[in-house]
PDB file of N, CA and C in Angstrom:
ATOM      1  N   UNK A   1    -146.974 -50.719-101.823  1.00  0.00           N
ATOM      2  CA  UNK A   1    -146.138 -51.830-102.234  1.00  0.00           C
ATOM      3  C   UNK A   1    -145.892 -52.726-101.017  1.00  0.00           C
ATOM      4  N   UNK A   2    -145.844 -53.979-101.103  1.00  0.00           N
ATOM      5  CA  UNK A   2    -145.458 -54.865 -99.943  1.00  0.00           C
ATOM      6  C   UNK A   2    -144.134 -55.760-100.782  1.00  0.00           C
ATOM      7  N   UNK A   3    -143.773 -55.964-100.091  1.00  0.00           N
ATOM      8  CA  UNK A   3    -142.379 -56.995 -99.599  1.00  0.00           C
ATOM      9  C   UNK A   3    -143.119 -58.564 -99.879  1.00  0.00           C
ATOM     10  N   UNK A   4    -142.883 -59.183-100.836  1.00  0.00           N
ATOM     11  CA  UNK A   4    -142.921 -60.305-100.647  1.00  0.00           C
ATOM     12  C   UNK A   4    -142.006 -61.393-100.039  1.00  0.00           C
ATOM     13  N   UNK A   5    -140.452 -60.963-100.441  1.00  0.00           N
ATOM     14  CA  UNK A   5    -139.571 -62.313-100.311  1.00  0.00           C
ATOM     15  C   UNK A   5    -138.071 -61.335-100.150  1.00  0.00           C
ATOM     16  N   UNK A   6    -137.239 -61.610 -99.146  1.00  0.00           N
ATOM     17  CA  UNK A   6    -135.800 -61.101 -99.295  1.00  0.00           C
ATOM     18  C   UNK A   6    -134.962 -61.668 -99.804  1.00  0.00           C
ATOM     19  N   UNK A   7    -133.814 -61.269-100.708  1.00  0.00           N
ATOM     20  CA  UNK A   7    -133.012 -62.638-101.522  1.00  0.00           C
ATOM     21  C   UNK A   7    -131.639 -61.770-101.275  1.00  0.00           C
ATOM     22  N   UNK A   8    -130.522 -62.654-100.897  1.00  0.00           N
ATOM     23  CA  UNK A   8    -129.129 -61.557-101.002  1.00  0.00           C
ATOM     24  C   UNK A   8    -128.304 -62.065-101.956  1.00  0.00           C
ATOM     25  N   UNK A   9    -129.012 -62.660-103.183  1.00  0.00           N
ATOM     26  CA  UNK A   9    -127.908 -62.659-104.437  1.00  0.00           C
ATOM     27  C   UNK A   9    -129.547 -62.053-105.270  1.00  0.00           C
ATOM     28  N   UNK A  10    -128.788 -60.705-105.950  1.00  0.00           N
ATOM     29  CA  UNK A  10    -129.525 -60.283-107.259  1.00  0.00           C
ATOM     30  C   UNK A  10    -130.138 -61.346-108.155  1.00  0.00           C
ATOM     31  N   UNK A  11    -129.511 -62.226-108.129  1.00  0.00           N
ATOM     32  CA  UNK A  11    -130.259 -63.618-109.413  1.00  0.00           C
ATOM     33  C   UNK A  11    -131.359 -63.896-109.249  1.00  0.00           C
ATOM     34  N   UNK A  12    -130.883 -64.584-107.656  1.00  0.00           N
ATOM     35  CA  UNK A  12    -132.357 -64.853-107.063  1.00  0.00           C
ATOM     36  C   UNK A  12    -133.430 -64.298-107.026  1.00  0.00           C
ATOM     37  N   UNK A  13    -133.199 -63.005-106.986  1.00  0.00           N
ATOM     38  CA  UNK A  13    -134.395 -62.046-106.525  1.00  0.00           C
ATOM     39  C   UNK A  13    -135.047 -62.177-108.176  1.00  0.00           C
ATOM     40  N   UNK A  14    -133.873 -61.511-109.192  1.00  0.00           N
ATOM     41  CA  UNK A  14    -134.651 -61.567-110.790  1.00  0.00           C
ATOM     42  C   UNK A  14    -135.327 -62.593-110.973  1.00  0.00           C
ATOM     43  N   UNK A  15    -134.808 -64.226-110.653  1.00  0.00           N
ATOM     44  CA  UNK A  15    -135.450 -65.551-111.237  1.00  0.00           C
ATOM     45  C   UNK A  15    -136.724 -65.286-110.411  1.00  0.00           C
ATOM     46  N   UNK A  16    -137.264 -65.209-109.131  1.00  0.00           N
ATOM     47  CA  UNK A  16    -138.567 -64.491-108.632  1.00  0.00           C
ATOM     48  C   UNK A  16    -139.027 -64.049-109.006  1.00  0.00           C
ATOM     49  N   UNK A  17    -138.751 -62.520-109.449  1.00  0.00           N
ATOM     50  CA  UNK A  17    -139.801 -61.603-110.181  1.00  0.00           C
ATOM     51  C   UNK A  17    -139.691 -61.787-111.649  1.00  0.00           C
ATOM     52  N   UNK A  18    -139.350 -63.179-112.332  1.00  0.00           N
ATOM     53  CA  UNK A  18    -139.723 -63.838-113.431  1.00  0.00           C
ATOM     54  C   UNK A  18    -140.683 -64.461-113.511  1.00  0.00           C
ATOM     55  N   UNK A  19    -140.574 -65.561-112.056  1.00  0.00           N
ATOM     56  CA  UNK A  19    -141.636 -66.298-111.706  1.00  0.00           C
ATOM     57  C   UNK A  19    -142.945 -65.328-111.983  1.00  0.00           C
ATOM     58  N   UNK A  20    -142.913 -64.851-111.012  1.00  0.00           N
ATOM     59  CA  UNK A  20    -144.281 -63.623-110.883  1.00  0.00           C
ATOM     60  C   UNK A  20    -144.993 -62.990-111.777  1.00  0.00           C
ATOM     61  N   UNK A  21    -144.069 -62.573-112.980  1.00  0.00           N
ATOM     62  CA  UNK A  21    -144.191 -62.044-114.389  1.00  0.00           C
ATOM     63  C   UNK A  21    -145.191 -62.997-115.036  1.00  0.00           C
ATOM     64  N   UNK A  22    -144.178 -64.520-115.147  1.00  0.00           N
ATOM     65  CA  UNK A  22    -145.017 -65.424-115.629  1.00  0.00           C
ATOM     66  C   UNK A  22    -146.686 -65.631-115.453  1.00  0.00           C
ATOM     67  N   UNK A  23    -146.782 -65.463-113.756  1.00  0.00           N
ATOM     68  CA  UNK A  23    -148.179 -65.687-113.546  1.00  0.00           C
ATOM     69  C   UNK A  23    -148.853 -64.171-113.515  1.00  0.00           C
ATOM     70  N   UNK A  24    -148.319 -63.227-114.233  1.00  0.00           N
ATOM     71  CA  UNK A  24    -148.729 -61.989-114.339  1.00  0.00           C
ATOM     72  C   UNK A  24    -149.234 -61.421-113.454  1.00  0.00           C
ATOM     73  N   UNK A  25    -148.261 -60.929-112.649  1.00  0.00           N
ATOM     74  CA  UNK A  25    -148.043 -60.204-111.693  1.00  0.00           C
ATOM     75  C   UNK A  25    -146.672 -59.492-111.893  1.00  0.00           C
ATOM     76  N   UNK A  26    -146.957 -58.244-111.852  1.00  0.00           N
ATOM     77  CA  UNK A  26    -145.932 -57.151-111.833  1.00  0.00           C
ATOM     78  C   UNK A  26    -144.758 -57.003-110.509  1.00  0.00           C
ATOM     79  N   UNK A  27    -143.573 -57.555-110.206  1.00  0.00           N
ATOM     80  CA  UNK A  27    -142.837 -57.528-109.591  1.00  0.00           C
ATOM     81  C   UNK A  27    -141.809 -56.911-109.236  1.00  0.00           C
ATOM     82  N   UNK A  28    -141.560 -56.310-108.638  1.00  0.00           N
ATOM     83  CA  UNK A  28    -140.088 -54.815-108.944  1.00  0.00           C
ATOM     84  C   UNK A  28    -138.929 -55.658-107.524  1.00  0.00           C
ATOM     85  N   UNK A  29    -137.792 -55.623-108.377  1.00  0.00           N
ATOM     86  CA  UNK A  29    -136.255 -55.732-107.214  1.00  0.00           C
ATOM     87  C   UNK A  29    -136.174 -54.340-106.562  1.00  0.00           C
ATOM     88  N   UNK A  30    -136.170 -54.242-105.527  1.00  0.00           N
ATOM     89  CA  UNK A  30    -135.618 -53.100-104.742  1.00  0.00           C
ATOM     90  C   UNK A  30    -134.040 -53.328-104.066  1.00  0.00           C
ATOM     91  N   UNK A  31    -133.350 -52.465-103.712  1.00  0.00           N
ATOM     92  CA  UNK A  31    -132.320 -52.197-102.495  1.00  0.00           C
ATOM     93  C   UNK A  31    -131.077 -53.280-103.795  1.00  0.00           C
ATOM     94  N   UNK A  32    -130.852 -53.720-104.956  1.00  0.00           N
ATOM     95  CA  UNK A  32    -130.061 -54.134-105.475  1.00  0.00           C
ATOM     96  C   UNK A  32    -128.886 -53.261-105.733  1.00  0.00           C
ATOM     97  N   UNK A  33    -128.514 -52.340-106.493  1.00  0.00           N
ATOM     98  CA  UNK A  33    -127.357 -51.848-105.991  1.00  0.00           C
ATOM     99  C   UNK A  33    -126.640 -51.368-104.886  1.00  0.00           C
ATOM    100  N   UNK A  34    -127.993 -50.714-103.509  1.00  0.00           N
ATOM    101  CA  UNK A  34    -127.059 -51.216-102.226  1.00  0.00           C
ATOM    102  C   UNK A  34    -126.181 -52.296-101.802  1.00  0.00           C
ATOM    103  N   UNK A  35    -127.133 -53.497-102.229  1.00  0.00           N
ATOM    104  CA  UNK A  35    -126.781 -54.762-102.202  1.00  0.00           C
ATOM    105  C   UNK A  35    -125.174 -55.186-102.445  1.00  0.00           C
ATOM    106  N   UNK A  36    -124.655 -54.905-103.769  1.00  0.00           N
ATOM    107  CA  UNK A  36    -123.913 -54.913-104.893  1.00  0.00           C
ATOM    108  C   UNK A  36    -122.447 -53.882-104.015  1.00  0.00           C
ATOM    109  N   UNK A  37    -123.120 -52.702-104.219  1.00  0.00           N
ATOM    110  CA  UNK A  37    -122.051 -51.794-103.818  1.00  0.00           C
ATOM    111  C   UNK A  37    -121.771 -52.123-102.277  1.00  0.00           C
ATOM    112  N   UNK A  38    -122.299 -51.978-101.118  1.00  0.00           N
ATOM    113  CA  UNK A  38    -122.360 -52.212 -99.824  1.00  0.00           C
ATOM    114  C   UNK A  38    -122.261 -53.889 -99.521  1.00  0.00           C
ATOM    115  N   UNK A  39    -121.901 -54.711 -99.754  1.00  0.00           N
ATOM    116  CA  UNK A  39    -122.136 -56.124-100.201  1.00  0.00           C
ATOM    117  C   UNK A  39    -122.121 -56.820 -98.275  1.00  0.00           C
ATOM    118  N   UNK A  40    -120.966 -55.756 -97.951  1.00  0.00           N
ATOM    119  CA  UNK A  40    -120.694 -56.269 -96.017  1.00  0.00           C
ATOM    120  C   UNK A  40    -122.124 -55.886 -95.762  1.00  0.00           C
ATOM    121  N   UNK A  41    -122.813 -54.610 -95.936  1.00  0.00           N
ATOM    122  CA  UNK A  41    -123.995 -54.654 -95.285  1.00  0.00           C
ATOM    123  C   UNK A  41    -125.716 -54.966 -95.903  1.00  0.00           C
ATOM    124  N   UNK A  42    -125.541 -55.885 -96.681  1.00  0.00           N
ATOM    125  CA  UNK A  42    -126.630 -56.288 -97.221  1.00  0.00           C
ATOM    126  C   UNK A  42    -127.567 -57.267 -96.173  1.00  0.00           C
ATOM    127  N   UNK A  43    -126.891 -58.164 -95.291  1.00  0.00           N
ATOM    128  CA  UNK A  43    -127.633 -58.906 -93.914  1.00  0.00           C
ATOM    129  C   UNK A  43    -128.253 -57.832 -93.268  1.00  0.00           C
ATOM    130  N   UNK A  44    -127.854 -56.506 -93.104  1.00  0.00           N
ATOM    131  CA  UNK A  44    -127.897 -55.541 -92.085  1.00  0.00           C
ATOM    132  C   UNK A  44    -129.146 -55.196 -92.768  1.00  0.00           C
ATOM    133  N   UNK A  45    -129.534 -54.593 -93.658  1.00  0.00           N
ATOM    134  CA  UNK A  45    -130.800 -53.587 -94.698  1.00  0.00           C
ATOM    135  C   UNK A  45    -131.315 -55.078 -95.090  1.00  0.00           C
ATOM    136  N   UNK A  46    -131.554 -56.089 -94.671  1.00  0.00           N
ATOM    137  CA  UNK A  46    -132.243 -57.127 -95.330  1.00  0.00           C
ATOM    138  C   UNK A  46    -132.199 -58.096 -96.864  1.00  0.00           C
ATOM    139  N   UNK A  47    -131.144 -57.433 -97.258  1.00  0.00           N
ATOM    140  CA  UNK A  47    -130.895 -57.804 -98.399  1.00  0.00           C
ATOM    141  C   UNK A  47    -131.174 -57.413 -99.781  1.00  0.00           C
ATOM    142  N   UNK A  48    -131.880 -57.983-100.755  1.00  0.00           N
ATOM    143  CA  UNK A  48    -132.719 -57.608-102.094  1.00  0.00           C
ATOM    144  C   UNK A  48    -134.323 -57.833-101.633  1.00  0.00           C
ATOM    145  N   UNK A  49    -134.724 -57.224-102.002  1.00  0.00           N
ATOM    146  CA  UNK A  49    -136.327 -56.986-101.794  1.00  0.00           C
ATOM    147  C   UNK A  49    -137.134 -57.118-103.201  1.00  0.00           C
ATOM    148  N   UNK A  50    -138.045 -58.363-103.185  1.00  0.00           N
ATOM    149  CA  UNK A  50    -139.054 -58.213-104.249  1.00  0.00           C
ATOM    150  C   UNK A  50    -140.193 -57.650-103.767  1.00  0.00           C
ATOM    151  N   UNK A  51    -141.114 -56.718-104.257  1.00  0.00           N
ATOM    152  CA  UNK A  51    -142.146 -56.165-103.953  1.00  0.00           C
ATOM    153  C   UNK A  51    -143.288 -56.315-105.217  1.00  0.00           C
ATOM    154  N   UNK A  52    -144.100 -56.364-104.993  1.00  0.00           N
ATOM    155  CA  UNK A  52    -145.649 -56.073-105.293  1.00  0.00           C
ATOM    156  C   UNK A  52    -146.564 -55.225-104.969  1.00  0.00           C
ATOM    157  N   UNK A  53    -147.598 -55.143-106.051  1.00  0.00           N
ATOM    158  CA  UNK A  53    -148.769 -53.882-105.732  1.00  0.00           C
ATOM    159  C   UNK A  53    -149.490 -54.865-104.038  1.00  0.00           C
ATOM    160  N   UNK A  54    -150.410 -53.712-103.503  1.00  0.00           N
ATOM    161  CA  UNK A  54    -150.518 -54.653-102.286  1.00  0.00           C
ATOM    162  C   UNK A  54    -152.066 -55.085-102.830  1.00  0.00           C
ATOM    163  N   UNK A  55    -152.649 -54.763-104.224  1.00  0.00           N
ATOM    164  CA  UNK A  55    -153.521 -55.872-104.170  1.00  0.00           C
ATOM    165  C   UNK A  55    -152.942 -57.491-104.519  1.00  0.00           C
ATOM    166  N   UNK A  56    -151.944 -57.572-104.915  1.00  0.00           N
ATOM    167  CA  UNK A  56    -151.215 -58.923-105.859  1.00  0.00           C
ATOM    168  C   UNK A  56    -150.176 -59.397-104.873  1.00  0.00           C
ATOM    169  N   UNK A  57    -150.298 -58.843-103.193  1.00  0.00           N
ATOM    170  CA  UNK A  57    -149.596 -59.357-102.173  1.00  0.00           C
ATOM    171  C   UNK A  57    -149.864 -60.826-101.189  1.00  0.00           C
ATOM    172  N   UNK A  58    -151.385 -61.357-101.490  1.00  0.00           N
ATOM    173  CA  UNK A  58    -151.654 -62.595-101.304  1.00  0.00           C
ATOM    174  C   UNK A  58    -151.244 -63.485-102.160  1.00  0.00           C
ATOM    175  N   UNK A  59    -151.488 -63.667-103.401  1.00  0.00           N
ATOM    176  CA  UNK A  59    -151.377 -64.489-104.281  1.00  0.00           C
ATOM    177  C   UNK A  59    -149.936 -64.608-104.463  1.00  0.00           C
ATOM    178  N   UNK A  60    -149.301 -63.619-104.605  1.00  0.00           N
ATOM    179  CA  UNK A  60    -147.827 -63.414-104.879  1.00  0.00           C
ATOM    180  C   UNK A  60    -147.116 -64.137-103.283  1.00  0.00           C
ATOM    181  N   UNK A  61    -147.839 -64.061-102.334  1.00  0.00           N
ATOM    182  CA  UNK A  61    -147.406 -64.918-101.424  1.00  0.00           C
ATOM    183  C   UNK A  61    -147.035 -66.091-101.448  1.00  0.00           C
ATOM    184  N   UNK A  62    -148.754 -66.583-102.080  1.00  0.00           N
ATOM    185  CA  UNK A  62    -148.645 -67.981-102.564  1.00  0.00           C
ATOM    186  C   UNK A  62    -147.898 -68.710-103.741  1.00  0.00           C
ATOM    187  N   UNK A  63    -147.412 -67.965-104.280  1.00  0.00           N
ATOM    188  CA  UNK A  63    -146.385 -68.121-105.580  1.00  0.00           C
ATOM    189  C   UNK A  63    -145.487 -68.679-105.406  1.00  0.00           C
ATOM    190  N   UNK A  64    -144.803 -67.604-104.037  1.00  0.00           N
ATOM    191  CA  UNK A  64    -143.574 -67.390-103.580  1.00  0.00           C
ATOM    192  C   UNK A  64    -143.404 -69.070-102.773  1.00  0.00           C
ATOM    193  N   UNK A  65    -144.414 -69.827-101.931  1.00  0.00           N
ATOM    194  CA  UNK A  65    -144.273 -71.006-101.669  1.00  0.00           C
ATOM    195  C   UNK A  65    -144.160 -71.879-102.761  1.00  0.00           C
ATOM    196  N   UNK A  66    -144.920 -71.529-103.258  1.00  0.00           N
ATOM    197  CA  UNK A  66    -145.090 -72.421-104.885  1.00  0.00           C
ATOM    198  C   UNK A  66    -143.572 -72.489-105.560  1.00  0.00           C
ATOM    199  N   UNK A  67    -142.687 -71.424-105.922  1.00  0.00           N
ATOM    200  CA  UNK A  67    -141.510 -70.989-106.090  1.00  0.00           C
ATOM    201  C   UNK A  67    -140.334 -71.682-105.205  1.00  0.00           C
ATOM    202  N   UNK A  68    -140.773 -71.647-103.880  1.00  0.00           N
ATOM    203  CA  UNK A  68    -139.544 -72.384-103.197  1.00  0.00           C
ATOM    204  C   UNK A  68    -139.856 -74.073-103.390  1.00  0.00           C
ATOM    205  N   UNK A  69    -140.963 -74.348-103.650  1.00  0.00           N
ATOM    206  CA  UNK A  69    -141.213 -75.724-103.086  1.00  0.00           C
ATOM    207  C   UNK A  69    -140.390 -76.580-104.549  1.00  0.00           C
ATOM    208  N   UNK A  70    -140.745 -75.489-105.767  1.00  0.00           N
ATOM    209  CA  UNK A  70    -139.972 -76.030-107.234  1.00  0.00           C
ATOM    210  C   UNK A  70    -138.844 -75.967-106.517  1.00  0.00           C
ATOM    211  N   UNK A  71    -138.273 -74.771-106.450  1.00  0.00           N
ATOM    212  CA  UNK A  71    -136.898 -75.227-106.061  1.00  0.00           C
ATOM    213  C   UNK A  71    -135.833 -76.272-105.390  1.00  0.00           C
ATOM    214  N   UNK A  72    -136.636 -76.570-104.520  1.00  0.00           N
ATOM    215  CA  UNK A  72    -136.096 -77.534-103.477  1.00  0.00           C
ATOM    216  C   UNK A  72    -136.173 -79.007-104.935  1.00  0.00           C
ATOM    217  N   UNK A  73    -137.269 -79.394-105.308  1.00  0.00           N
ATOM    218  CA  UNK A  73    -137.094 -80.169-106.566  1.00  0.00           C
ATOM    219  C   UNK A  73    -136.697 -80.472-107.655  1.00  0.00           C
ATOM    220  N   UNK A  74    -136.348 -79.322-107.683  1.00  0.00           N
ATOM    221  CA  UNK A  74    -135.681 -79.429-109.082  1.00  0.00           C
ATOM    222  C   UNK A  74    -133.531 -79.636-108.998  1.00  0.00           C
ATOM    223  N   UNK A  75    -133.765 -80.784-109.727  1.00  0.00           N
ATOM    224  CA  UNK A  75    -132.601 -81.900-109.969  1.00  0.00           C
ATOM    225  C   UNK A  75    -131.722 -80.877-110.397  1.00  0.00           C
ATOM    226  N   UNK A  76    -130.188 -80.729-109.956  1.00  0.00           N
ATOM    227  CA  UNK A  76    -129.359 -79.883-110.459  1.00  0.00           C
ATOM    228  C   UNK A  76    -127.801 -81.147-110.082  1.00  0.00           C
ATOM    229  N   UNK A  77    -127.420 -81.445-111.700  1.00  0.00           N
ATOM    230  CA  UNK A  77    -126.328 -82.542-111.308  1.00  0.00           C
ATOM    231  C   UNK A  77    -125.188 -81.601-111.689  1.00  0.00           C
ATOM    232  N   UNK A  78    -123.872 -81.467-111.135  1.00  0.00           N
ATOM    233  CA  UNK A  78    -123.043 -80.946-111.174  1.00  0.00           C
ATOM    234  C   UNK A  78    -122.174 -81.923-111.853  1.00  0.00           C
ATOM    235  N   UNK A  79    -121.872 -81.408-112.716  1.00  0.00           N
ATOM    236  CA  UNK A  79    -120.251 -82.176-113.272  1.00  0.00           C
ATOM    237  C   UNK A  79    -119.180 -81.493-113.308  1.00  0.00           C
ATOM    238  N   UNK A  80    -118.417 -82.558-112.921  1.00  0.00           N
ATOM    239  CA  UNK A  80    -116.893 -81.539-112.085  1.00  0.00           C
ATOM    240  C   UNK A  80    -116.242 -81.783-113.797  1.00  0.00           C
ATOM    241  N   UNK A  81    -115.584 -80.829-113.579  1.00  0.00           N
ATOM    242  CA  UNK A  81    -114.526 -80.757-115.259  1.00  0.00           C
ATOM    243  C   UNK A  81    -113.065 -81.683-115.172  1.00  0.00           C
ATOM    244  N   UNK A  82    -113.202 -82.824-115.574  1.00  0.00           N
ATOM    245  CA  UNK A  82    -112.594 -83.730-115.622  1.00  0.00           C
ATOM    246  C   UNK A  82    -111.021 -82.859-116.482  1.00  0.00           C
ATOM    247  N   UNK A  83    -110.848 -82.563-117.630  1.00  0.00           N
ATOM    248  CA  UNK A  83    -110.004 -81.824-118.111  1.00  0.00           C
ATOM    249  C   UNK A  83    -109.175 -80.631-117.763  1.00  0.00           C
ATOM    250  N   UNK A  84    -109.633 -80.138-116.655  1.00  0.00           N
ATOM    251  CA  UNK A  84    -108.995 -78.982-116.062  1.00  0.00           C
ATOM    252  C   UNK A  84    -107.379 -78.477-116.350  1.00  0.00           C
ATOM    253  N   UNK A  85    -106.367 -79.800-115.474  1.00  0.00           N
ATOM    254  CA  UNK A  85    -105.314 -79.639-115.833  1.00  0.00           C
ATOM    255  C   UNK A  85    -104.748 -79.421-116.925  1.00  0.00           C
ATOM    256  N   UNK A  86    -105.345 -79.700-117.529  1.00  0.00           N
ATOM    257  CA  UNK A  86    -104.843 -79.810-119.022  1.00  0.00           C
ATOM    258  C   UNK A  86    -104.994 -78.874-120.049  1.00  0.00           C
ATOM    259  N   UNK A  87    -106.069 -77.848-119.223  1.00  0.00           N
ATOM    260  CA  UNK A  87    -106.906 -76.842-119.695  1.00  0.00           C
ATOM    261  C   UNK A  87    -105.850 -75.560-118.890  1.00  0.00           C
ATOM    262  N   UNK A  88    -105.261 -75.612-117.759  1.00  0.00           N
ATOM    263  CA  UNK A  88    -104.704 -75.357-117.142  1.00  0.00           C
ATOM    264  C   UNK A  88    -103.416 -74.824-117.424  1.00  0.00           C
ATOM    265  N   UNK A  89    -102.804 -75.841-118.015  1.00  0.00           N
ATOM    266  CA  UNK A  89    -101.446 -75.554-118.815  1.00  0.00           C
ATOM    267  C   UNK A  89    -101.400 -75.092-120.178  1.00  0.00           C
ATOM    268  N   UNK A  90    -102.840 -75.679-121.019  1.00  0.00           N
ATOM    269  CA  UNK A  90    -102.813 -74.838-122.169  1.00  0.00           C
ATOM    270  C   UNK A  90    -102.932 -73.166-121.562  1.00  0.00           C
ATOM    271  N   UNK A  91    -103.780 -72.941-120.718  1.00  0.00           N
ATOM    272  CA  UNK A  91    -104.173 -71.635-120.860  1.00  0.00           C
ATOM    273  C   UNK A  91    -102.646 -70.366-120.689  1.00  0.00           C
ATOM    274  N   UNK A  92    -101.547 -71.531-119.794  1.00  0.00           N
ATOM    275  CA  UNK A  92    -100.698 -70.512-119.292  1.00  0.00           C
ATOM    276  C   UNK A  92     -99.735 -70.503-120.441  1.00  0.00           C
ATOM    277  N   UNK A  93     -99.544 -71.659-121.355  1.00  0.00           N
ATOM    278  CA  UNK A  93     -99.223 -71.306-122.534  1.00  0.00           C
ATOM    279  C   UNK A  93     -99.351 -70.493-123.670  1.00  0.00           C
ATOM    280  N   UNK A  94    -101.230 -70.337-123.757  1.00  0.00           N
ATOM    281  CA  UNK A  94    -101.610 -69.495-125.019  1.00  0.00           C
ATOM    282  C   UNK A  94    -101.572 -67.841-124.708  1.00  0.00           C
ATOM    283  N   UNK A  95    -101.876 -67.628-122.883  1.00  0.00           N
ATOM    284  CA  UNK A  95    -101.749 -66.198-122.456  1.00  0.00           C
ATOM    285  C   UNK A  95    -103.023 -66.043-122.600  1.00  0.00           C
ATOM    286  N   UNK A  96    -103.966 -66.764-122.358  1.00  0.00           N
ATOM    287  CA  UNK A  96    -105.267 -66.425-122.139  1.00  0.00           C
ATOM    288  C   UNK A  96    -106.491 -67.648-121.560  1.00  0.00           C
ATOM    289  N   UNK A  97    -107.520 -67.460-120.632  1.00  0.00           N
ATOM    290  CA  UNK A  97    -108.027 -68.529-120.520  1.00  0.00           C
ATOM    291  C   UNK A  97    -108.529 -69.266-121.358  1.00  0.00           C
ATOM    292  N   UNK A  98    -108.435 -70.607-121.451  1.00  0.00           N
ATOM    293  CA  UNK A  98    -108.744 -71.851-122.215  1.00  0.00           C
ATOM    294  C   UNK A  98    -109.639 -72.703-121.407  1.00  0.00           C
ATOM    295  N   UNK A  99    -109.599 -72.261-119.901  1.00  0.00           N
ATOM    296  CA  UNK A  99    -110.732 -72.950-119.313  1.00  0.00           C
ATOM    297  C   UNK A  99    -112.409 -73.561-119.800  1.00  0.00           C
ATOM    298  N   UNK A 100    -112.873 -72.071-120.630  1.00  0.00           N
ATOM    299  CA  UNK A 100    -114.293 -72.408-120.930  1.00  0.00           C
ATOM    300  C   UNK A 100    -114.561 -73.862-122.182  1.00  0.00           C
ATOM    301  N   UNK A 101    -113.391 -74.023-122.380  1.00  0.00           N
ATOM    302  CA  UNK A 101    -113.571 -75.000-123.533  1.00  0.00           C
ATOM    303  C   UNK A 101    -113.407 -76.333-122.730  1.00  0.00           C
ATOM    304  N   UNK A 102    -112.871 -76.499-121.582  1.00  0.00           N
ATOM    305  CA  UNK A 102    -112.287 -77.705-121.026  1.00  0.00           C
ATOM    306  C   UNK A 102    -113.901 -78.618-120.194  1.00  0.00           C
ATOM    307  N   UNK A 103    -115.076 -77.779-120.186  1.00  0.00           N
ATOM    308  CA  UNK A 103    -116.366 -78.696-120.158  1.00  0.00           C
ATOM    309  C   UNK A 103    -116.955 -79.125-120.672  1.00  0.00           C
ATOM    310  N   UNK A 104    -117.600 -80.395-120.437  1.00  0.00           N
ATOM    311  CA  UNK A 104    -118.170 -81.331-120.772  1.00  0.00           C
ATOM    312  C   UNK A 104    -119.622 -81.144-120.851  1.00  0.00           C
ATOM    313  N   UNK A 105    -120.074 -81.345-122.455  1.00  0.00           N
ATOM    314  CA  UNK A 105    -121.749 -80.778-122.403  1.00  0.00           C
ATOM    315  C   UNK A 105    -122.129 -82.146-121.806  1.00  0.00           C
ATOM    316  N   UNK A 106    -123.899 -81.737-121.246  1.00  0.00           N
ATOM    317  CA  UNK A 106    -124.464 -82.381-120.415  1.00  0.00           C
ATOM    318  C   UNK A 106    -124.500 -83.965-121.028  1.00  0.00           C
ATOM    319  N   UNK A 107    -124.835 -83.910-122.794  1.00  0.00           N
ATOM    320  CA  UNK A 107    -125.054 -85.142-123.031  1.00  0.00           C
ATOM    321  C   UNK A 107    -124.040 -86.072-122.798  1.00  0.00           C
ATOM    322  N   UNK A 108    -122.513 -85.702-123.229  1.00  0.00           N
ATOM    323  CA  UNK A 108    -121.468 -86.568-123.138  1.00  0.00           C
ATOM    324  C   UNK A 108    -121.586 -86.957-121.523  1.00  0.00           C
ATOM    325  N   UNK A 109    -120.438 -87.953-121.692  1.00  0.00           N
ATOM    326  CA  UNK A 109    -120.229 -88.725-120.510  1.00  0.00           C
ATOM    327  C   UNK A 109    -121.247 -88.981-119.766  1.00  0.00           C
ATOM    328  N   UNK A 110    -122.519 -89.417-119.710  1.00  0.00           N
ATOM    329  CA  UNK A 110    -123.202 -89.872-119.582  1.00  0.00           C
ATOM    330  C   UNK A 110    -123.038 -91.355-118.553  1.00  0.00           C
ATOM    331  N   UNK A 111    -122.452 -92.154-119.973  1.00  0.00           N
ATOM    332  CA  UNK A 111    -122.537 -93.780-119.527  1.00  0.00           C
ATOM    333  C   UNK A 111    -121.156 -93.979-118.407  1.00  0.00           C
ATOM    334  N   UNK A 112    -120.580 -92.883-118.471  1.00  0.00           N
ATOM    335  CA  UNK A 112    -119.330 -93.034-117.328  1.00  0.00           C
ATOM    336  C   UNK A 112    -119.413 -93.151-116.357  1.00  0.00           C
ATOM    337  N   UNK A 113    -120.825 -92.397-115.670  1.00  0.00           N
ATOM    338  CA  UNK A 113    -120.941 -92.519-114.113  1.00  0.00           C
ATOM    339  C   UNK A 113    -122.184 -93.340-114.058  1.00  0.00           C
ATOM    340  N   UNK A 114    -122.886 -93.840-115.060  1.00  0.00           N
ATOM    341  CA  UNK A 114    -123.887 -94.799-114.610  1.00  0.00           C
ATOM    342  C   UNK A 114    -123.174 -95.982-114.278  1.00  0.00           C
ATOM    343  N   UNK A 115    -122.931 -96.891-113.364  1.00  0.00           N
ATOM    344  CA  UNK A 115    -122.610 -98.025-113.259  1.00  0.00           C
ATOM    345  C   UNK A 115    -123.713 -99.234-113.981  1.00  0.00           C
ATOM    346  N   UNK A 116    -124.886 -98.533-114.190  1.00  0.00           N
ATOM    347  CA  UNK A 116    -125.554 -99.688-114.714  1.00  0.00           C
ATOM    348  C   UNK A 116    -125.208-100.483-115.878  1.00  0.00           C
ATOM    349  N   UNK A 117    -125.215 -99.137-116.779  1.00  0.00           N
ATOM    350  CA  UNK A 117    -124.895 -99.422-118.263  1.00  0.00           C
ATOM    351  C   UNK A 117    -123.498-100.049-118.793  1.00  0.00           C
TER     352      UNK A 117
END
């Protein structure tokens, strides 16, 4: 088995060995519940470990650039939750969070922050 890529959030490492899946290649997370449980020493043991067979350790190399280079491209707009407060005081009223309702799906508000339109 070889080491392709170290990741120290579990997500990361899974959305990887999704990638990999996709281009069919068999990918395994290693060292994740160290990770998890030991969380202070995950820098120390390297983190999460994706691995591969070591014939599928070139290509899976090249993936892995292929993989970061999407990443860096791909558009991620954050919208801050305009409603909060309000979401805020309901919640301490009802005795339970009310937060998840207080966001805004992607389509709305839209024309609010375009200045063009």
């Amino acid at each position: 088995m070889t080491t392709v890529s170290n990741f120290f959030k579990c997500e990361d490492a899974y959305l990887f060995r999704s990638f990999l899946d996709s281009a069919g290649i068999n990918g395994y997370v290693l060292d994740e519940n160290f990770s998890q449980w030991f969380w202070y020493y995950s820098h120390t043991v390297g983190g999460i470990r994706v691995v591969v067979a070591d014939e599928d350790a070139e290509q899976a190399e090249q993936l892995f650039i292929e993989y970061n280079e999407s990443m860096k491209t791909t558009p991620f707009v954050e919208r801050p939750v305009r409603a909060w407060p309000i979401m805020a005081l309901l919640s301490l009223c009802a005795g339970f969070p009310l937060i998840l309702f207080g966001r805004k799906s992607n389509n709305e508000g839209q024309h609010d922050t375009d200045p063009e339109i």
